[in-house]
Protein backbone atom coordinates (compact mmCIF):
# COMPACT_ATOMS: atom_id res chain seq x y z
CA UNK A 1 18.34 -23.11 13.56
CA UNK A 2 16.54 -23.98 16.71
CA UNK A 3 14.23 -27.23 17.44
CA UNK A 4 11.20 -26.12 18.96
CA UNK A 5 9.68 -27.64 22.13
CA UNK A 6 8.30 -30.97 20.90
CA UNK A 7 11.11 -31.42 18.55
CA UNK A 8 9.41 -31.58 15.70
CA UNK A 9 9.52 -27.92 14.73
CA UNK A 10 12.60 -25.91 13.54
CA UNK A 11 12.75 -22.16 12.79
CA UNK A 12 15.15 -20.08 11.04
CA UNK A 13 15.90 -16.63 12.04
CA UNK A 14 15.41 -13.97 9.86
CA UNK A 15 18.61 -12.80 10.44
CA UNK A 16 20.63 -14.43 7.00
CA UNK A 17 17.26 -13.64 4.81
CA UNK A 18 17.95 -9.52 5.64
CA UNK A 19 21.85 -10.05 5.08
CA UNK A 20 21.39 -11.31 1.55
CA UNK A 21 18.43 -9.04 0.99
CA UNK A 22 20.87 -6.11 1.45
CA UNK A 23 23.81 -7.82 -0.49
CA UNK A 24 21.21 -8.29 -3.46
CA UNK A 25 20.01 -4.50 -3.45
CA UNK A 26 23.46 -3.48 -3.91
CA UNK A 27 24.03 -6.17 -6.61
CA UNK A 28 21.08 -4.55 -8.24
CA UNK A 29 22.08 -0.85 -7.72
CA UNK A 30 25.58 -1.65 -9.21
CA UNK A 31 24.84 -4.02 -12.20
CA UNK A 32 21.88 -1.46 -12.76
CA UNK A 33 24.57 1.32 -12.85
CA UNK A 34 27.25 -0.83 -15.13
CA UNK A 35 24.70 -0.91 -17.24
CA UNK A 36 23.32 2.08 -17.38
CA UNK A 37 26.48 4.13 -17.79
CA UNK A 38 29.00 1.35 -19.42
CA UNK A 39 26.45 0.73 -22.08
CA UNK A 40 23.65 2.87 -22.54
CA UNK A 41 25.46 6.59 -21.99
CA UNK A 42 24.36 7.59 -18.53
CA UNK A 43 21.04 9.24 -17.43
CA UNK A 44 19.31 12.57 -17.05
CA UNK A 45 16.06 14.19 -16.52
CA UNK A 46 16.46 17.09 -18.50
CA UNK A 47 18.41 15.74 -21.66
CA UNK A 48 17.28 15.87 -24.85
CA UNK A 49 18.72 12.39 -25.24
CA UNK A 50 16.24 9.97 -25.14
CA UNK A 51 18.31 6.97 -23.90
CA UNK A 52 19.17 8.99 -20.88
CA UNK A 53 15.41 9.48 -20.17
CA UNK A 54 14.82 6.09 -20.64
CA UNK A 55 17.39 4.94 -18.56
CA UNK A 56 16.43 7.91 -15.33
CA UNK A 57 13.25 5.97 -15.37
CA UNK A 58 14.74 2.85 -14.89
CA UNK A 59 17.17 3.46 -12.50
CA UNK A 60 14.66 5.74 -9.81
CA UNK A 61 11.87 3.14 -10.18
CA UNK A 62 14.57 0.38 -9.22
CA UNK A 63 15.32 2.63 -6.03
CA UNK A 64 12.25 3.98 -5.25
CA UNK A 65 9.60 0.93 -5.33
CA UNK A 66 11.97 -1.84 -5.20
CA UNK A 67 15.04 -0.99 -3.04
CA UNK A 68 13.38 1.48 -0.83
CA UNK A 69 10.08 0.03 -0.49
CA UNK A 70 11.95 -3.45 0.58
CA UNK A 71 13.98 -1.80 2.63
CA UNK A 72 10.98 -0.13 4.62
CA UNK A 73 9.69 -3.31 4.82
CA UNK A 74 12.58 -4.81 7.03
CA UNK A 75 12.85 -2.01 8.78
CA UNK A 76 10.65 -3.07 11.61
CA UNK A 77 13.32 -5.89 11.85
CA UNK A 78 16.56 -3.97 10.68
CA UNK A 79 16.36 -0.28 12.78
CA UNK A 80 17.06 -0.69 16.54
CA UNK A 81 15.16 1.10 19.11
CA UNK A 82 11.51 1.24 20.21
CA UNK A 83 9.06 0.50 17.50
CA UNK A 84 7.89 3.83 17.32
CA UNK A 85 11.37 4.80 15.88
CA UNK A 86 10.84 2.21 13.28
CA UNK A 87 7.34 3.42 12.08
CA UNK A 88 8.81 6.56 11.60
CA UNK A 89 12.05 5.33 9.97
CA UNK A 90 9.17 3.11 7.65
CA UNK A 91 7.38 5.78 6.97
CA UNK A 92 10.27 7.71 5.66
CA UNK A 93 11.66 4.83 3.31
CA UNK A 94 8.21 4.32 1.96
CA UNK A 95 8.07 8.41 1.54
CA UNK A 96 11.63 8.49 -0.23
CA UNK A 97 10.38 5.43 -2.48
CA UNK A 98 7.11 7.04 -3.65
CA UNK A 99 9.17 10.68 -4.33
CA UNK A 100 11.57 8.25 -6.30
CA UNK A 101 9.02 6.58 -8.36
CA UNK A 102 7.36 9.83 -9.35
CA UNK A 103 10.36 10.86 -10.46
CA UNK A 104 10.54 7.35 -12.37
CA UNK A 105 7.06 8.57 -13.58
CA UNK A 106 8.14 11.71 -15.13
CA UNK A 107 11.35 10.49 -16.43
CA UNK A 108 8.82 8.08 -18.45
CA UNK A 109 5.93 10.49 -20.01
CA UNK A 110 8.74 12.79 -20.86
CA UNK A 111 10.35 9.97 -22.41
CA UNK A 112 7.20 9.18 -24.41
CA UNK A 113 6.74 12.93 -25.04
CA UNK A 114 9.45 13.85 -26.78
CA UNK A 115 9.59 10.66 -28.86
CA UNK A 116 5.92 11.48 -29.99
CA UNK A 117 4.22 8.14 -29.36
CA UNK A 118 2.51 7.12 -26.06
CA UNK A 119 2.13 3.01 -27.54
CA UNK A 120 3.92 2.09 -25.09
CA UNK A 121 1.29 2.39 -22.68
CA UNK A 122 -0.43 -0.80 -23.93
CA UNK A 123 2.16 -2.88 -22.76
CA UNK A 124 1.42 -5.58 -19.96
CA UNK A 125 4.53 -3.62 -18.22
CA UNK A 126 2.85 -0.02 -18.03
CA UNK A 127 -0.33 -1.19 -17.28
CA UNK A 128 1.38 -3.01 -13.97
CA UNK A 129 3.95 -0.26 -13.29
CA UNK A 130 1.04 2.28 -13.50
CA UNK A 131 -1.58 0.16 -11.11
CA UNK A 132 1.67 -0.39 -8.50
CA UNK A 133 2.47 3.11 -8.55
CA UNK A 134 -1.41 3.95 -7.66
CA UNK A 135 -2.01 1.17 -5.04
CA UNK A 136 1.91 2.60 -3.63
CA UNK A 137 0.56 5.90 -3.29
CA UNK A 138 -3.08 5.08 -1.58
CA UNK A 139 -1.37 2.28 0.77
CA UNK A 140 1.26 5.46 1.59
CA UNK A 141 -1.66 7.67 2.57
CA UNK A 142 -4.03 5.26 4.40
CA UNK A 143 -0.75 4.12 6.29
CA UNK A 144 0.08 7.85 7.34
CA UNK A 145 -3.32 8.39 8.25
CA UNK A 146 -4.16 5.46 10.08
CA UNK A 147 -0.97 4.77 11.75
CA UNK A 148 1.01 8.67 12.42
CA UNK A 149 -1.45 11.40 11.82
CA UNK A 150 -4.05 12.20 12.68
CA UNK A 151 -3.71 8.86 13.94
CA UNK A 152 -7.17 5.91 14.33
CA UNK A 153 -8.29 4.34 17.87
CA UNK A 154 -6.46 1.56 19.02
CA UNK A 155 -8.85 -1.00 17.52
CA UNK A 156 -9.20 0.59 13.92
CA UNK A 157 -5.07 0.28 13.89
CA UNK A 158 -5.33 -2.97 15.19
CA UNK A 159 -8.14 -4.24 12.38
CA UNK A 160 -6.44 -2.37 9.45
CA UNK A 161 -2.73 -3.38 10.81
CA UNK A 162 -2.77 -6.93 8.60
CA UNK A 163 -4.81 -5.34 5.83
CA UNK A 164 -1.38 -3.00 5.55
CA UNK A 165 0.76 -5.59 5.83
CA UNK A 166 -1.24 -7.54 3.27
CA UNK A 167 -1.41 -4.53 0.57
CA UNK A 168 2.08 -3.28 1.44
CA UNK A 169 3.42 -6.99 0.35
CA UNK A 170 1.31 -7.27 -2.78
CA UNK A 171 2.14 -4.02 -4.29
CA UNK A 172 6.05 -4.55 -3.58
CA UNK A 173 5.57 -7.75 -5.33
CA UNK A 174 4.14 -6.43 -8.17
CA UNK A 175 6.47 -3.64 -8.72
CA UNK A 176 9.07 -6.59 -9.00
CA UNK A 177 6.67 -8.24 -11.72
CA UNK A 178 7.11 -4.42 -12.97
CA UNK A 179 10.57 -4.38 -13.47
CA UNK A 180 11.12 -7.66 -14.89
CA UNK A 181 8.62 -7.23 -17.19
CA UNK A 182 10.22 -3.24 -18.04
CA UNK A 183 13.51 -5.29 -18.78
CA UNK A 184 11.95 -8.08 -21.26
CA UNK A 185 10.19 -4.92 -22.98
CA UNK A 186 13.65 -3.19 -22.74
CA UNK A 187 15.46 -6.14 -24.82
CA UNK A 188 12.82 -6.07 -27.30
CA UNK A 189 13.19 -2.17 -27.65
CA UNK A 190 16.93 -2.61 -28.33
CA UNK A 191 17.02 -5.47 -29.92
CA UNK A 192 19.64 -7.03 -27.32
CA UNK A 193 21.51 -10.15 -28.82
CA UNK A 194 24.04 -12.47 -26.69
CA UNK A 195 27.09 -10.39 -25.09
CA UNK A 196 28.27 -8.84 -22.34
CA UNK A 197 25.69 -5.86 -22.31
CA UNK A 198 22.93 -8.94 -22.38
CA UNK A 199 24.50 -10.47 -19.25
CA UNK A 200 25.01 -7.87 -16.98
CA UNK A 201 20.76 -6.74 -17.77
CA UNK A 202 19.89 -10.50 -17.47
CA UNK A 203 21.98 -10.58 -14.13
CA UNK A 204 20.05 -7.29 -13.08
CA UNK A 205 16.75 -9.07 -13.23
CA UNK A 206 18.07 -12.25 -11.47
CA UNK A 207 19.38 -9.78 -8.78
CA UNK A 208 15.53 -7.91 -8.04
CA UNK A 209 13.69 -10.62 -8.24
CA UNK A 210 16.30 -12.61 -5.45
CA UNK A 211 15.89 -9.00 -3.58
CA UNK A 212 11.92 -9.58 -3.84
CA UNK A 213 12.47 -13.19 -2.56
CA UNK A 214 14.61 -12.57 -0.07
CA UNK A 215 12.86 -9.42 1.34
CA UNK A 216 9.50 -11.16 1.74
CA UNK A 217 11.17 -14.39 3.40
CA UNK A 218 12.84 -11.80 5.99
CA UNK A 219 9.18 -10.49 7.06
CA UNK A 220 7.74 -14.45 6.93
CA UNK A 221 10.67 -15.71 9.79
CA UNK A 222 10.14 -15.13 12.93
């Protein structure tokens, strides 16, 4: 922590934000896996097992809009070399994340498929999940357009620069309203009492949303 020139100001690198964003993804990753496999008997996209549908879903939409996308978002801070490299290096995180979400997509509607009811889509956390996943994919393509190829004039870049930056923040903060709300709908699905099985989901959330917190602080420090 520095003072700044008058001595009245102090900043705080965004150094310690990034280290704890990345010890919080893999917190998340991890618990996300304990759970998954320890207590809920692993995932697939092709079984006919419906908890292992379930359970595909929530695991690629916790590394494709969450991890990933957060990741991209650092990257301009986290990748060394000359900011070109990083565009492209934020370009492919955000490109891995959206192939990982549809994936999270199709996981779901097979899901709801299969088990022959699609109620589920009134819920406050498929009507967010859906809305992120559109606003991910238009931000994606604006960004590619604008930005790589074919590429706008200098000044169209430099109007819709904070307009990305804007978007790109609000829909990674919703898909982190999207998975808390996906695990409160989750523990009314199953019924979830006190135990170990509650803990280690209930630690989960704490560990995305810190991720979210953490990841946003990182871009807000100089």
């Amino acid at each position: 922590m520095a003072a700044g020139k008058n001595g009245a100001r102090y900043r705080i690198s965004a150094t310690p934000a990034i280290v704890v964003a990345q010890l919080l993804a893999v917190a998340a990753i991890v618990l996300m896996l304990v759970w998954i496999l320890r207590f809920r008997g692993g995932l697939s996209l092709k079984s006919n097992d419906l908890r292992r549908l379930l359970n595909a879903h929530h695991f690629f939409m916790l590394l494709g809009p969450i991890i990933c996308v957060g990741q991209a978002i650092m990257a301009f801070k986290t990748i060394p070399g000359r900011r070109r490299v990083r565009k492209l290096v934020h370009m492919f995180l955000n490109l891995v994340g959206l192939v990982l979400g549809v994936l999270g997509f199709f996981a779901i509607f097979t899901f709801l498929k299969k088990d022959g009811t699609l109620l589920d889509l009134d819920s406050l956390h498929s009507w967010v999940g859906f809305a992120t996943m559109c606003l991910y994919a238009i931000q994606f393509l604006l960004g590619f357009t604008f930005f790589l190829f074919p590429g706008a004039t200098l000044m169209m870049r430099a109007n819709m620069k904070p307009w990305h930056f804007f978007f790109g923040l609000i829909i990674f903060i919703l898909a982190i309203i999207s998975s808390a709300t996906g695990i409160v709908r989750r523990f009314s699905l199953i019924g979830l009492r006190r135990g170990s099985e509650t803990l280690v989901l209930n630690f989960t959330g704490i560990a995305i949303i810190l991720y979210g917190i953490t990841v946003i602080l990182s871009v807000i420090l100089p």
